[in-house]
N, C-alpha and C. Protein backbone atom coordinates (compact mmCIF):
# COMPACT_ATOMS: atom_id res chain seq x y z
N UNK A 1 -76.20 -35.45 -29.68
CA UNK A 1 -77.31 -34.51 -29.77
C UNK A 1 -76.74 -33.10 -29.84
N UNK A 2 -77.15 -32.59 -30.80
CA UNK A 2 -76.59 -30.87 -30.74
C UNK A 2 -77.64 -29.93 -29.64
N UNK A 3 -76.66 -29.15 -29.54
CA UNK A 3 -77.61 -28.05 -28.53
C UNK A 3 -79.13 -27.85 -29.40
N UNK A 4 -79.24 -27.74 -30.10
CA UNK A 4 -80.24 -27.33 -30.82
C UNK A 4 -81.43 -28.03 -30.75
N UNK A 5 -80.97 -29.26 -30.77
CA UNK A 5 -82.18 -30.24 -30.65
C UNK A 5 -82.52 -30.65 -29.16
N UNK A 6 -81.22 -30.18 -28.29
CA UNK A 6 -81.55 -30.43 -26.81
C UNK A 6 -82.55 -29.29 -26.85
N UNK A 7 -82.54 -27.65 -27.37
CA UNK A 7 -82.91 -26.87 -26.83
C UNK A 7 -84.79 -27.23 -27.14
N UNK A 8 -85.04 -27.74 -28.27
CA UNK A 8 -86.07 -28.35 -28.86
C UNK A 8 -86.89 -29.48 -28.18
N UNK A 9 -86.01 -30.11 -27.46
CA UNK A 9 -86.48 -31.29 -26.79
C UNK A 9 -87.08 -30.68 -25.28
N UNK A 10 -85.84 -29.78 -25.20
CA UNK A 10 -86.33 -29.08 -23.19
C UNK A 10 -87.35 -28.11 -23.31
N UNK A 11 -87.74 -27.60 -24.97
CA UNK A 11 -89.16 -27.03 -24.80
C UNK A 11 -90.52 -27.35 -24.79
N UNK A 12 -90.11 -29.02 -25.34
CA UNK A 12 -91.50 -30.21 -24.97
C UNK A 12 -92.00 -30.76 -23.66
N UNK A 13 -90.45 -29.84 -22.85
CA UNK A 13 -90.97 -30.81 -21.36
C UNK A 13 -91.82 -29.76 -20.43
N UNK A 14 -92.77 -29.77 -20.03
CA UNK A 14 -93.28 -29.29 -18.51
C UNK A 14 -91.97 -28.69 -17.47
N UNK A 15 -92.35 -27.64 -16.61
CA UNK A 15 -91.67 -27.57 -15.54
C UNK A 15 -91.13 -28.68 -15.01
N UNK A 16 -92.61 -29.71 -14.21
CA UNK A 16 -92.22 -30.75 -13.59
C UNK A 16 -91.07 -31.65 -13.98
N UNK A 17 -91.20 -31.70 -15.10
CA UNK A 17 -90.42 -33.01 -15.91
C UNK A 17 -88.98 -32.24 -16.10
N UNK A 18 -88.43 -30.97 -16.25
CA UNK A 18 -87.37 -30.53 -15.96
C UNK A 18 -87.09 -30.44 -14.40
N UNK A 19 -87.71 -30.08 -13.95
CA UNK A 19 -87.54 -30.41 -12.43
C UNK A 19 -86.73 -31.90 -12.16
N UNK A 20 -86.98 -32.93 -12.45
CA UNK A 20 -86.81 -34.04 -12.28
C UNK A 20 -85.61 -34.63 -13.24
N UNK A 21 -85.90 -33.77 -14.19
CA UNK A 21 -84.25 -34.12 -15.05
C UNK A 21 -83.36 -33.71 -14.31
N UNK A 22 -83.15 -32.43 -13.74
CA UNK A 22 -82.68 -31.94 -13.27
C UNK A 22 -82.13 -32.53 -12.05
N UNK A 23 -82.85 -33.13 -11.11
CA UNK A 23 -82.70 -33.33 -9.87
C UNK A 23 -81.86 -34.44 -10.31
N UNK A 24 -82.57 -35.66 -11.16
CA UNK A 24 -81.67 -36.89 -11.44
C UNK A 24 -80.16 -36.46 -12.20
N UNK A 25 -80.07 -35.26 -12.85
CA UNK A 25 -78.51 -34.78 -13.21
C UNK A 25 -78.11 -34.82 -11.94
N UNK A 26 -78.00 -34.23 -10.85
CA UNK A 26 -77.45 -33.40 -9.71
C UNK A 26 -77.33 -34.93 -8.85
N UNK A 27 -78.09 -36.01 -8.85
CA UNK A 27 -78.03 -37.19 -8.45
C UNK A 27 -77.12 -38.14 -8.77
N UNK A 28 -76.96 -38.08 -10.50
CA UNK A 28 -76.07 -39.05 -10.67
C UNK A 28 -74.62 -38.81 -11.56
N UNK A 29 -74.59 -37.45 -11.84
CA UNK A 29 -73.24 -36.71 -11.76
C UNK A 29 -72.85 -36.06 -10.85
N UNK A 30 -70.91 -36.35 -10.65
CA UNK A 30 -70.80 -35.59 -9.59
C UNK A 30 -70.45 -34.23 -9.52
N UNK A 31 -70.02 -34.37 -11.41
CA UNK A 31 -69.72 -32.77 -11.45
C UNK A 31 -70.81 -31.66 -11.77
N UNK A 32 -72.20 -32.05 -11.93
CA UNK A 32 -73.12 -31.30 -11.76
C UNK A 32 -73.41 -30.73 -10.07
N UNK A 33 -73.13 -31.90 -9.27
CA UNK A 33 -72.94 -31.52 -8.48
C UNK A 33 -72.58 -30.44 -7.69
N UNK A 34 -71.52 -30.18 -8.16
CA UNK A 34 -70.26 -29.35 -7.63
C UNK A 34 -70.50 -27.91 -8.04
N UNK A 35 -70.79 -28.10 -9.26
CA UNK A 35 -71.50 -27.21 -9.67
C UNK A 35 -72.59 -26.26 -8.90
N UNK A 36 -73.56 -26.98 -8.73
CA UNK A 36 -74.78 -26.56 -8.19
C UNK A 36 -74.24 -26.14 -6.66
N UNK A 37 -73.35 -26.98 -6.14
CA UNK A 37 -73.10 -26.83 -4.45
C UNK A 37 -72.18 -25.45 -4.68
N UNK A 38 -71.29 -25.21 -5.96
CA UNK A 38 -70.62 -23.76 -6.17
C UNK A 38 -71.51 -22.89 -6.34
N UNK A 39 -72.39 -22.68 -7.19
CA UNK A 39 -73.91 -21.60 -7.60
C UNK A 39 -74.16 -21.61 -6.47
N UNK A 40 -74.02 -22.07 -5.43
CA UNK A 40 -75.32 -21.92 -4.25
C UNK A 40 -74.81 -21.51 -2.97
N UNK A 41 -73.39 -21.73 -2.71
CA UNK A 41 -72.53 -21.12 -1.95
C UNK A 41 -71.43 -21.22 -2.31
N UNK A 42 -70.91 -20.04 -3.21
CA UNK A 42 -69.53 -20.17 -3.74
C UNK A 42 -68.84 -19.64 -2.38
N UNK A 43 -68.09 -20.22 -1.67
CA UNK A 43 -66.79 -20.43 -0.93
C UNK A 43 -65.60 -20.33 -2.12
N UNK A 44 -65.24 -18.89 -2.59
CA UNK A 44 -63.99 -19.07 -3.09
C UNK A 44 -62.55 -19.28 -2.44
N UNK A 45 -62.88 -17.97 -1.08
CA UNK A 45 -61.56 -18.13 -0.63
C UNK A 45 -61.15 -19.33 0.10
N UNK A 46 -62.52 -20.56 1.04
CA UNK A 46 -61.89 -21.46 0.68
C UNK A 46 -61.61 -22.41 -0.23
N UNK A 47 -62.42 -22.54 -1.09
CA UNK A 47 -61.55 -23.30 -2.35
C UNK A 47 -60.37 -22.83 -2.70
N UNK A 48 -59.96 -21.50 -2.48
CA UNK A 48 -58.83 -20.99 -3.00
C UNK A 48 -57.31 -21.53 -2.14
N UNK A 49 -57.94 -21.38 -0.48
CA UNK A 49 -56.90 -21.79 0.38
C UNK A 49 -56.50 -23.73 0.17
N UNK A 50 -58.08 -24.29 0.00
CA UNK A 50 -57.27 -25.27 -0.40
C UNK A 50 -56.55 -26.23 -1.35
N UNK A 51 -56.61 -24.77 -2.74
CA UNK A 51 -56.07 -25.48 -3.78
C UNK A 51 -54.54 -25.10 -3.38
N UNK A 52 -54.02 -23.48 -2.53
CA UNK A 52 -52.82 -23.27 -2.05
C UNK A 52 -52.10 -24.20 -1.89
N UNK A 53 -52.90 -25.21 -0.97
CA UNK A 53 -52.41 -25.90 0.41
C UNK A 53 -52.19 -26.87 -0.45
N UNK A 54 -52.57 -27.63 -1.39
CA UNK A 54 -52.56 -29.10 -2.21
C UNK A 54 -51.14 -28.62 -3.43
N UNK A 55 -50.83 -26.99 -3.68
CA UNK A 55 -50.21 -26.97 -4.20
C UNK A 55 -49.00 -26.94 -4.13
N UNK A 56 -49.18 -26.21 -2.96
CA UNK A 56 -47.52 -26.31 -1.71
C UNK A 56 -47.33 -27.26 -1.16
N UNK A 57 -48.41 -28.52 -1.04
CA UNK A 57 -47.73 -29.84 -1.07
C UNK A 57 -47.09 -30.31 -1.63
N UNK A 58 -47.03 -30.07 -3.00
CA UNK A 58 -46.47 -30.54 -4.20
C UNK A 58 -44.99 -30.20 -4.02
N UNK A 59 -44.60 -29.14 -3.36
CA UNK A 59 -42.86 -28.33 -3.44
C UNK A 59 -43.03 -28.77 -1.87
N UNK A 60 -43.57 -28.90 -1.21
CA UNK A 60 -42.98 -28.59 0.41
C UNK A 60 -44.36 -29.56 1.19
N UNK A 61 -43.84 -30.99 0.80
CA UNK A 61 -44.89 -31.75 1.70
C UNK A 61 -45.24 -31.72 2.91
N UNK A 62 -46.38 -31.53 3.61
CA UNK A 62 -46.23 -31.61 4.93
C UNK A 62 -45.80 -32.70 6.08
N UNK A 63 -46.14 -34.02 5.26
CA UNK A 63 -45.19 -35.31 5.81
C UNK A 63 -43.86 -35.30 5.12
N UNK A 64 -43.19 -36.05 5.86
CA UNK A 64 -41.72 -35.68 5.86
C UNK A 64 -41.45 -36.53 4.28
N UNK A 65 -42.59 -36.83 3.29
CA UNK A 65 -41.80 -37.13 2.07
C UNK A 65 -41.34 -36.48 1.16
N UNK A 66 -41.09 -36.87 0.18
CA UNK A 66 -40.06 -36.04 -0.83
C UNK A 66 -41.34 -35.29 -1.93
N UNK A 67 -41.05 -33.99 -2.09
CA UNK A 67 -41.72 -33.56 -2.76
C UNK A 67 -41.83 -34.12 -4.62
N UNK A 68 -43.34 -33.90 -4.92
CA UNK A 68 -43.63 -34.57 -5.78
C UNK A 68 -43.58 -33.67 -7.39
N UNK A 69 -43.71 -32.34 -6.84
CA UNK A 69 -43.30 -31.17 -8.06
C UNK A 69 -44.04 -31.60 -9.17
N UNK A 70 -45.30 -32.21 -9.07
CA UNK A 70 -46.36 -32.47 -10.09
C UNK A 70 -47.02 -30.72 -10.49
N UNK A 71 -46.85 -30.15 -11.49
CA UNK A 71 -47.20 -29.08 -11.84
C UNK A 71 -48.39 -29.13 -12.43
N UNK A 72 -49.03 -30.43 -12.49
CA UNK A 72 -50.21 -31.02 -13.11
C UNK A 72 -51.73 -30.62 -12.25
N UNK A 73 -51.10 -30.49 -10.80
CA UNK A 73 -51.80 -30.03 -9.69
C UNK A 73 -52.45 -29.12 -10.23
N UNK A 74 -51.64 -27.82 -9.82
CA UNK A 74 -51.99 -26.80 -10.26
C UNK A 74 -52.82 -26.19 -11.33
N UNK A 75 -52.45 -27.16 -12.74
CA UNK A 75 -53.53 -26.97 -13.40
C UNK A 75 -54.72 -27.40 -13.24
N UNK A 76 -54.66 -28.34 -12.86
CA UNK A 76 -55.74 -28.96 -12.71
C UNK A 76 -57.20 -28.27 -11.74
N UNK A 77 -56.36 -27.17 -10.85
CA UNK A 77 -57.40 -26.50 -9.64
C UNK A 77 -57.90 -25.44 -10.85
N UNK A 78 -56.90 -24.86 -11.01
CA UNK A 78 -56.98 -23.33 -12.44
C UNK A 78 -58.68 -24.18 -13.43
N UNK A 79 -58.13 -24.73 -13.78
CA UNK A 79 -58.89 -25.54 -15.03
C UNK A 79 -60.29 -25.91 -14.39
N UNK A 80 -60.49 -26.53 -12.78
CA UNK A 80 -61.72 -26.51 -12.47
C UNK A 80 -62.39 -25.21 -11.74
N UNK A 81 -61.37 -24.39 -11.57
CA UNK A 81 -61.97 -22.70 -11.03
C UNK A 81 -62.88 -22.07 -12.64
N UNK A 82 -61.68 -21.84 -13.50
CA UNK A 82 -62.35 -21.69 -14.82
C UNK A 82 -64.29 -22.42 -14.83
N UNK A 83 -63.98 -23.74 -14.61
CA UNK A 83 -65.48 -24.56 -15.16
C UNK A 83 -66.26 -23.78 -14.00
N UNK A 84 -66.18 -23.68 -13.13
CA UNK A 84 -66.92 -23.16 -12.04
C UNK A 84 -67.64 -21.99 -12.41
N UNK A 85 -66.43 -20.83 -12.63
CA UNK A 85 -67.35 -19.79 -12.90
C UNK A 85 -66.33 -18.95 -11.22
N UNK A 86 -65.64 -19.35 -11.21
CA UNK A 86 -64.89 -18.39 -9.95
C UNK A 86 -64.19 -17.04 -10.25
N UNK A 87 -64.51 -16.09 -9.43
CA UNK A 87 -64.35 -15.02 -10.15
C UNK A 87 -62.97 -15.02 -10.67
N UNK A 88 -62.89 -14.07 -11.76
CA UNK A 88 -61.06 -14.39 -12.07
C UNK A 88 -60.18 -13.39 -11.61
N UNK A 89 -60.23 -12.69 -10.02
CA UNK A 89 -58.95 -12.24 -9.06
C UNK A 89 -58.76 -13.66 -8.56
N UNK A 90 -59.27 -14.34 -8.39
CA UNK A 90 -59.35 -15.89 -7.73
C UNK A 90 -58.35 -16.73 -8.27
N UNK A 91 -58.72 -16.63 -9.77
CA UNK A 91 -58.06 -17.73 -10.79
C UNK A 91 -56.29 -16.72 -10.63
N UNK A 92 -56.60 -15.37 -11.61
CA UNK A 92 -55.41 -15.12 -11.29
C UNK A 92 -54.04 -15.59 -9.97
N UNK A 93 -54.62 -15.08 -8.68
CA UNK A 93 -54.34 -15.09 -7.59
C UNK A 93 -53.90 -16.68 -7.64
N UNK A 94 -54.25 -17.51 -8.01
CA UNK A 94 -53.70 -19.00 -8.02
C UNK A 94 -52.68 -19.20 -9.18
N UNK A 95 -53.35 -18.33 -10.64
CA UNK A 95 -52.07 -18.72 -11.38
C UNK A 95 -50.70 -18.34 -10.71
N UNK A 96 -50.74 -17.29 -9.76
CA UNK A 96 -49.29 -16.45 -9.18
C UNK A 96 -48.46 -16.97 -8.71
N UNK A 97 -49.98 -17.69 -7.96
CA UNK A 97 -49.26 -18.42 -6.41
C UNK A 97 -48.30 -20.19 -6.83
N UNK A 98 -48.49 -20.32 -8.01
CA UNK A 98 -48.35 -21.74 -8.67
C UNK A 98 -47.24 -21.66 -9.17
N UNK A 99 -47.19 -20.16 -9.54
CA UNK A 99 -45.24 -19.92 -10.20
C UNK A 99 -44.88 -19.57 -8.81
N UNK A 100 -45.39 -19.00 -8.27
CA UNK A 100 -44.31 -18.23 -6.81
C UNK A 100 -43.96 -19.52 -5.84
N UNK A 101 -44.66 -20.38 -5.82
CA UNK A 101 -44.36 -21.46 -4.96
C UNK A 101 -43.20 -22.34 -5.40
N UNK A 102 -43.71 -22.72 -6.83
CA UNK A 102 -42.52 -23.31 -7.70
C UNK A 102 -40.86 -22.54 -7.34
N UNK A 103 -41.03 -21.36 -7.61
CA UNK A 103 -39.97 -20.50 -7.42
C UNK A 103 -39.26 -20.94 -5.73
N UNK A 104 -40.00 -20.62 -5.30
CA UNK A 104 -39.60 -20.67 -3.56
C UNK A 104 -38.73 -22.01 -3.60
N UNK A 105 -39.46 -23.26 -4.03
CA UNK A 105 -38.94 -24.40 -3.87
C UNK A 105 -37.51 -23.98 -4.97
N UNK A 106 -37.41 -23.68 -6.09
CA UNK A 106 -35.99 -23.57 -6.58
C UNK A 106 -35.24 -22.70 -6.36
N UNK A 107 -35.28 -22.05 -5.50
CA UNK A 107 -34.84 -21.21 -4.22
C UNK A 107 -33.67 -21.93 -3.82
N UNK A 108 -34.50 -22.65 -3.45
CA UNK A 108 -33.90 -24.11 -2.30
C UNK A 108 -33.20 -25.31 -2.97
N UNK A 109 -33.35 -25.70 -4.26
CA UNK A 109 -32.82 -26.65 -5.40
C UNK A 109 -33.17 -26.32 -6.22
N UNK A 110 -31.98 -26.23 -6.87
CA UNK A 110 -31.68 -26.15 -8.22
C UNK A 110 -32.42 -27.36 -9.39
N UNK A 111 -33.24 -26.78 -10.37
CA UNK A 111 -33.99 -27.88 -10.83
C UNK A 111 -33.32 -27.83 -12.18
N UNK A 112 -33.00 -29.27 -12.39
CA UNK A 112 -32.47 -29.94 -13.82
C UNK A 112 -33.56 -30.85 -14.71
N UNK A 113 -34.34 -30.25 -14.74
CA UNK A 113 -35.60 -30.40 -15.50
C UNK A 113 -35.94 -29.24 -16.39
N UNK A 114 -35.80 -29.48 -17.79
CA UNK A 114 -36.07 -28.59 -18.63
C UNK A 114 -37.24 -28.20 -18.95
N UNK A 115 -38.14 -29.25 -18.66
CA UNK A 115 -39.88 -29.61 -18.56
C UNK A 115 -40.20 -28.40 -17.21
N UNK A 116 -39.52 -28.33 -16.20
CA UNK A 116 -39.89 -27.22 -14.97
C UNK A 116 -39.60 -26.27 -15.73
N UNK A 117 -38.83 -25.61 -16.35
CA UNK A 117 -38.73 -24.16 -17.00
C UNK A 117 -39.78 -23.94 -17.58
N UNK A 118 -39.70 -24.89 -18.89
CA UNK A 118 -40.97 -24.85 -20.07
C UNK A 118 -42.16 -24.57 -19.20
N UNK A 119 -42.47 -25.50 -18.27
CA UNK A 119 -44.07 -25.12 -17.53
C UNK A 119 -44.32 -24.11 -16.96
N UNK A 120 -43.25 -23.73 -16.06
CA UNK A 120 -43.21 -22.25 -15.65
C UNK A 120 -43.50 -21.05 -16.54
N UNK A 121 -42.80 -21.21 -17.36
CA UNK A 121 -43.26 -20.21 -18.75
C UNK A 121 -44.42 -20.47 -19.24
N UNK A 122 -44.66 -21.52 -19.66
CA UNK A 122 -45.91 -21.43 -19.82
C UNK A 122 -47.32 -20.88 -18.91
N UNK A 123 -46.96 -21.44 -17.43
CA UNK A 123 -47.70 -20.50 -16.65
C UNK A 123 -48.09 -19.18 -16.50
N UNK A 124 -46.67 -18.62 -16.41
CA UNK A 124 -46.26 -17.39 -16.94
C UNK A 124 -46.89 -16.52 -17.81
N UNK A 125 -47.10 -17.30 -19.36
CA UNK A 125 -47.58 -16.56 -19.92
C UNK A 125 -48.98 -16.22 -20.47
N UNK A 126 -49.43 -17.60 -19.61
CA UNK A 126 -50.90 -18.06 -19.51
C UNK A 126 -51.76 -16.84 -18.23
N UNK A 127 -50.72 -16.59 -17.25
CA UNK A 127 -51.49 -15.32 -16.43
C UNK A 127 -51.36 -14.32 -16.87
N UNK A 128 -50.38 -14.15 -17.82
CA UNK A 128 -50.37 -12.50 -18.17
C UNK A 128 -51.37 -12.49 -18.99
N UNK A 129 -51.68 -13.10 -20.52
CA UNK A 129 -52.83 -13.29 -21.11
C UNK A 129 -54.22 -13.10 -20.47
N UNK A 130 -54.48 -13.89 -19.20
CA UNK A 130 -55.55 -13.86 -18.69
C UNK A 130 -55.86 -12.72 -17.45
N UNK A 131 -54.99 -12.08 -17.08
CA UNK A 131 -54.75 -10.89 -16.28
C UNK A 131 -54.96 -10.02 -17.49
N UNK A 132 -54.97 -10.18 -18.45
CA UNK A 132 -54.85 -8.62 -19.68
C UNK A 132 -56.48 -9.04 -20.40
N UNK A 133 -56.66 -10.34 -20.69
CA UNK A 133 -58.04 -10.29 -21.07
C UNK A 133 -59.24 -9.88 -19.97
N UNK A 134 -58.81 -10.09 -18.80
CA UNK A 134 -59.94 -10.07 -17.99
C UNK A 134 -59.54 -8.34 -17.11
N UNK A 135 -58.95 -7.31 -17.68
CA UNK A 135 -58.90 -6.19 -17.45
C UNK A 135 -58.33 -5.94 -16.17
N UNK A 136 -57.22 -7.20 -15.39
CA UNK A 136 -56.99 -6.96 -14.00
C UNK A 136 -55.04 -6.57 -14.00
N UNK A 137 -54.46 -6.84 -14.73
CA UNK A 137 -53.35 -6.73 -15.23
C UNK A 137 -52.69 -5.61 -14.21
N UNK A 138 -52.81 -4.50 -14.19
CA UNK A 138 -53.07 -3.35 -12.85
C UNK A 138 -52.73 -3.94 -11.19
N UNK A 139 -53.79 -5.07 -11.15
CA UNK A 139 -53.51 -5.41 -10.00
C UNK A 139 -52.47 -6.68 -9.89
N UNK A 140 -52.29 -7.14 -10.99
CA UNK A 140 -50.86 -8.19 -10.86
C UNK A 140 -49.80 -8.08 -11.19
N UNK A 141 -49.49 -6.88 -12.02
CA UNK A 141 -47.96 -6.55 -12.26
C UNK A 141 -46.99 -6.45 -11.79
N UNK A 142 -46.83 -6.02 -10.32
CA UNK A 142 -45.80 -6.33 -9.05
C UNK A 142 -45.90 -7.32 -8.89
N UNK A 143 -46.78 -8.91 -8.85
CA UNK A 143 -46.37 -9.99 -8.83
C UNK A 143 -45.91 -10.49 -10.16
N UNK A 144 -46.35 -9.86 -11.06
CA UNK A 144 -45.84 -10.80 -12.76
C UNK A 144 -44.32 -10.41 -12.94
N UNK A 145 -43.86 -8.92 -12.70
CA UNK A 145 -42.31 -8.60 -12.84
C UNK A 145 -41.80 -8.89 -11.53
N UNK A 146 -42.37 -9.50 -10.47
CA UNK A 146 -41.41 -9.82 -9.59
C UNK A 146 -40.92 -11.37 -10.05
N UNK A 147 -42.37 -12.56 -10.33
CA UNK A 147 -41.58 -13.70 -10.81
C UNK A 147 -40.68 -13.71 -12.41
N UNK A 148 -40.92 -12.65 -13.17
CA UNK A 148 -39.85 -12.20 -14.11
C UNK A 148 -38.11 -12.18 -13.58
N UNK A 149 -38.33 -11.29 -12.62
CA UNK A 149 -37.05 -10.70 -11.63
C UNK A 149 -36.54 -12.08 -10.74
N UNK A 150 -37.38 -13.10 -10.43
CA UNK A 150 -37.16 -14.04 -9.45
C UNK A 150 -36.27 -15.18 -10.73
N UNK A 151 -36.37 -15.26 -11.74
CA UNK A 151 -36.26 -16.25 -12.80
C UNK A 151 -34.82 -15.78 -13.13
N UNK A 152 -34.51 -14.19 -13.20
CA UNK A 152 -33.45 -13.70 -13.49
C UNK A 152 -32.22 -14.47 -12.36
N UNK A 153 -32.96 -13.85 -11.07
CA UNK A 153 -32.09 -14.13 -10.17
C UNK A 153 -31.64 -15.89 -9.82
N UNK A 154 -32.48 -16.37 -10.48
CA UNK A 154 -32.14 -18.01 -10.14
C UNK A 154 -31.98 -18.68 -11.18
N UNK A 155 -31.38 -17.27 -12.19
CA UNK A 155 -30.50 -17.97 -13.37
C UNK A 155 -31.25 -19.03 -14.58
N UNK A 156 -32.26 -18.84 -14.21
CA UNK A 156 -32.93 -19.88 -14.87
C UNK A 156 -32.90 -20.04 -16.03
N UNK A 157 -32.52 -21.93 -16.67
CA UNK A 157 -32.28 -21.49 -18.21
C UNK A 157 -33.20 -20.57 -19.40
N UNK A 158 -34.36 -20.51 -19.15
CA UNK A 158 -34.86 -20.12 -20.17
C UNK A 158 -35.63 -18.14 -19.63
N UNK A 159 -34.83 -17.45 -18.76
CA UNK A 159 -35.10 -16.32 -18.01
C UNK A 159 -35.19 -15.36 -19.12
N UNK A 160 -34.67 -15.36 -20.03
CA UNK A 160 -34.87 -14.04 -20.93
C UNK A 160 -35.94 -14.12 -21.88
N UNK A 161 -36.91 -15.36 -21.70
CA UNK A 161 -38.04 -15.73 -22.57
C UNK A 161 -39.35 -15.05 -21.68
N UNK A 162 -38.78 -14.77 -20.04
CA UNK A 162 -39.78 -14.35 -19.08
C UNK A 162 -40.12 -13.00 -19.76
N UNK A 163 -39.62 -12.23 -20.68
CA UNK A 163 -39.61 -10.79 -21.13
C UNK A 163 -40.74 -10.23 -21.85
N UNK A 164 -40.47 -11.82 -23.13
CA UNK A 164 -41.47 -11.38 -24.16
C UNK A 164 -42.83 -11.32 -23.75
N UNK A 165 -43.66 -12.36 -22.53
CA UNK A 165 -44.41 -12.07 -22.74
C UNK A 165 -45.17 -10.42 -21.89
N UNK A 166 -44.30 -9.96 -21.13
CA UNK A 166 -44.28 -8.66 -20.48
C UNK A 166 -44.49 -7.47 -21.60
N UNK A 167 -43.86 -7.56 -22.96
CA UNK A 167 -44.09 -6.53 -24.05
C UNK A 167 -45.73 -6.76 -23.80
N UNK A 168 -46.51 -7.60 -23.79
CA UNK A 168 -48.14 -7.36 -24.00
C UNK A 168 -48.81 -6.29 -23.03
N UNK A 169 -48.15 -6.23 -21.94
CA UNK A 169 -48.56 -5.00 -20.75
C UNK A 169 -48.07 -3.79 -21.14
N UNK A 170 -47.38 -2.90 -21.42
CA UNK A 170 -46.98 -1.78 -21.44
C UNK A 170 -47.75 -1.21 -22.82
């Protein structure tokens, strides 16, 4: 069905009868759900603390197992903040925290995964983009040239690619 004909169809119905579509969406999806429970009390900072906490599991488990360095996490919180509608110091503030954590952990080990660089950069250049479209760039630049500066310092193979996307700020 195209929007068009939905929009055509939801002007045949009564209040009531949207009322009740409605209610049965919110009933038997869960991501309408989530939705509606976000519109109605967005709790960012905690959603925010506990996408942190699920992400720093990933580098630094809190049971004594071996970390799982799924970077998949992370997108995955970003990607449902986006659907939400969470403001984007929020989203930013998580893209940061997703390279800075990563970082911390290769701090500590040295990673021989060429796939960890690539994603990192890509992270990388996915916040600067979205820090510059959404006019906040100002307030993340001491964190964007510090994980620039952090990549330098931990030698990382692909550190001089952290540059290019920094030409888009100045």
């Amino acid at each position: 069905m195209s929007k068009r004909d939905l929009k055509k169809y939801l002007k045949e119905l009564d209040k009531e009868q949207l009322e009740e579509q409605l209610l049965e969406l919110y009933e038997k999806f869960s991501d309408v759900k989530v939705y509606y429970d976000f519109v109605f009390n967005p709790k960012e900072e905690k959603l925010l603390q506990e996408a942190k906490l699920k992400i720093s599991n990933e580098y630094f488990p809190l049971k004594g197992k071996r970390p799982k360095l799924r970077r998949s996490v992370a997108q995955k919180y970003i990607k449902h903040f986006l659907s939400l509608g969470v403001d984007p110091f929020v989203v930013a503030d998580l893209m940061l925290y997703n390279i800075e954590i990563a970082q911390k952990y290769s701090a500590r080990r040295e990673m021989r995964y060429t796939s960890f660089y690539k994603s990192m950069l890509n992270s990388f250049e996915q916040v600067v983009k979205f820090s510059i479209e959404n006019g906040m760039i100002s307030e993340y630049k001491n964190r964007i040239f510090e994980i620039k500066d952090v990549a330098f310092k931990q030698n990382w193979e692909n550190k001089k690619e952290f540059e290019r996307p920094l030409d888009l700020i100045d």
